[in-house]
Protein backbone atom coordinates (compact mmCIF):
# COMPACT_ATOMS: atom_id res chain seq x y z
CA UNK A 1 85.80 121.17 74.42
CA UNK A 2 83.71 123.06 76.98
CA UNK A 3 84.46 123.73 80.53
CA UNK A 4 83.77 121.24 82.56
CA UNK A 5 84.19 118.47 80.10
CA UNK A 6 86.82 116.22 80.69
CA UNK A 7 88.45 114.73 77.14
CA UNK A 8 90.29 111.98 76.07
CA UNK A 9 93.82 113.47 77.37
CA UNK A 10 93.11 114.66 80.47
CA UNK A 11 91.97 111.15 81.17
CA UNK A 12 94.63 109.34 80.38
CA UNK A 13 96.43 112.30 82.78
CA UNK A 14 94.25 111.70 85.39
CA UNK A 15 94.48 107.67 85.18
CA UNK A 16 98.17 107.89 85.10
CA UNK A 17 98.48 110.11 88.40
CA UNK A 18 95.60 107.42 89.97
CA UNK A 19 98.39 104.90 88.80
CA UNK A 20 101.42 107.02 90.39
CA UNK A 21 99.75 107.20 93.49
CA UNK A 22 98.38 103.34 94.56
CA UNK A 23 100.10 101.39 92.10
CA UNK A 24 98.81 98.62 90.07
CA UNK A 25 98.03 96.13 92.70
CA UNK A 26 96.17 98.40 94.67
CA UNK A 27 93.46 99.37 91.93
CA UNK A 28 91.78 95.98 91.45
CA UNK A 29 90.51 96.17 95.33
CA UNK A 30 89.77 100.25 95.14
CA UNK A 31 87.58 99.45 92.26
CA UNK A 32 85.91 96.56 93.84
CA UNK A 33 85.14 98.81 96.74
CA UNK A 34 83.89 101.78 94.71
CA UNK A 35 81.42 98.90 92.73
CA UNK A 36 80.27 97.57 95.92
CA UNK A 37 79.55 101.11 97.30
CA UNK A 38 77.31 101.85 94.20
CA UNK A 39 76.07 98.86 94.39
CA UNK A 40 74.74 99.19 98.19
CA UNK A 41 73.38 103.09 97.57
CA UNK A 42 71.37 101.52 94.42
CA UNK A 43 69.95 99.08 96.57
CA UNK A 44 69.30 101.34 99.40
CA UNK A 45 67.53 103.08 97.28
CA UNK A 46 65.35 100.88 95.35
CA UNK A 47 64.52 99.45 98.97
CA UNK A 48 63.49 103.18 99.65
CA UNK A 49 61.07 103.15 96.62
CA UNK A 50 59.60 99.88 97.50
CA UNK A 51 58.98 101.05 101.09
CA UNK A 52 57.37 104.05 100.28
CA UNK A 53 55.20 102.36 97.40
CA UNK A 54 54.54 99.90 100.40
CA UNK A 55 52.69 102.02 102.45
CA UNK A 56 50.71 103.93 100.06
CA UNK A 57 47.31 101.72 99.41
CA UNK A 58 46.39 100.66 95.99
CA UNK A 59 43.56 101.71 94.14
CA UNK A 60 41.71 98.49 94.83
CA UNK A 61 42.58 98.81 98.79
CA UNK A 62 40.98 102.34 98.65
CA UNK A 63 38.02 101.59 96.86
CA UNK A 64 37.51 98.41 99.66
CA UNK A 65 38.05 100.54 102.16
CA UNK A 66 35.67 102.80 101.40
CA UNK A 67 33.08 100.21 100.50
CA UNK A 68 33.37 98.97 104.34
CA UNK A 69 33.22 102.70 105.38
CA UNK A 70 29.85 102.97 103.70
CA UNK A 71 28.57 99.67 104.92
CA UNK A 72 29.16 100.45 108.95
């Protein structure tokens, strides 16, 4: 096991202390929360990629464009 790496034991550790500290009927709802955070940055930024793809013409729109270019 390397540094850095987190094995089998010290997860059941770390679980345990996550346990000790908000207690079993608190968990459900933090993990909720933490999958609807991820769940809103993924979005956010898959909107981001559509955006930018948005505003960058296609290959078709640039070859039009220029067509009209040449025709004026």
């Amino acid at each position: 096991m390397g540094l850095g790496s987190i094995g089998p034991t010290e997860l059941l550790i770390i679980l345990a202390i996550i346990l000790l500290i908000f207690g079993g009927s608190k968990i459900p709802g933090l993990a909720k929360g933490l999958g609807q955070g991820i769940r809103e940055f993924k979005k956010a930024l898959s909107g981001t990629e559509e955006n930018s793809s948005q505003n960058k013409p296609t290959d078709k729109e640039k070859e039009k464009n220029n067509k009209q270019e040449a025709k004026e």
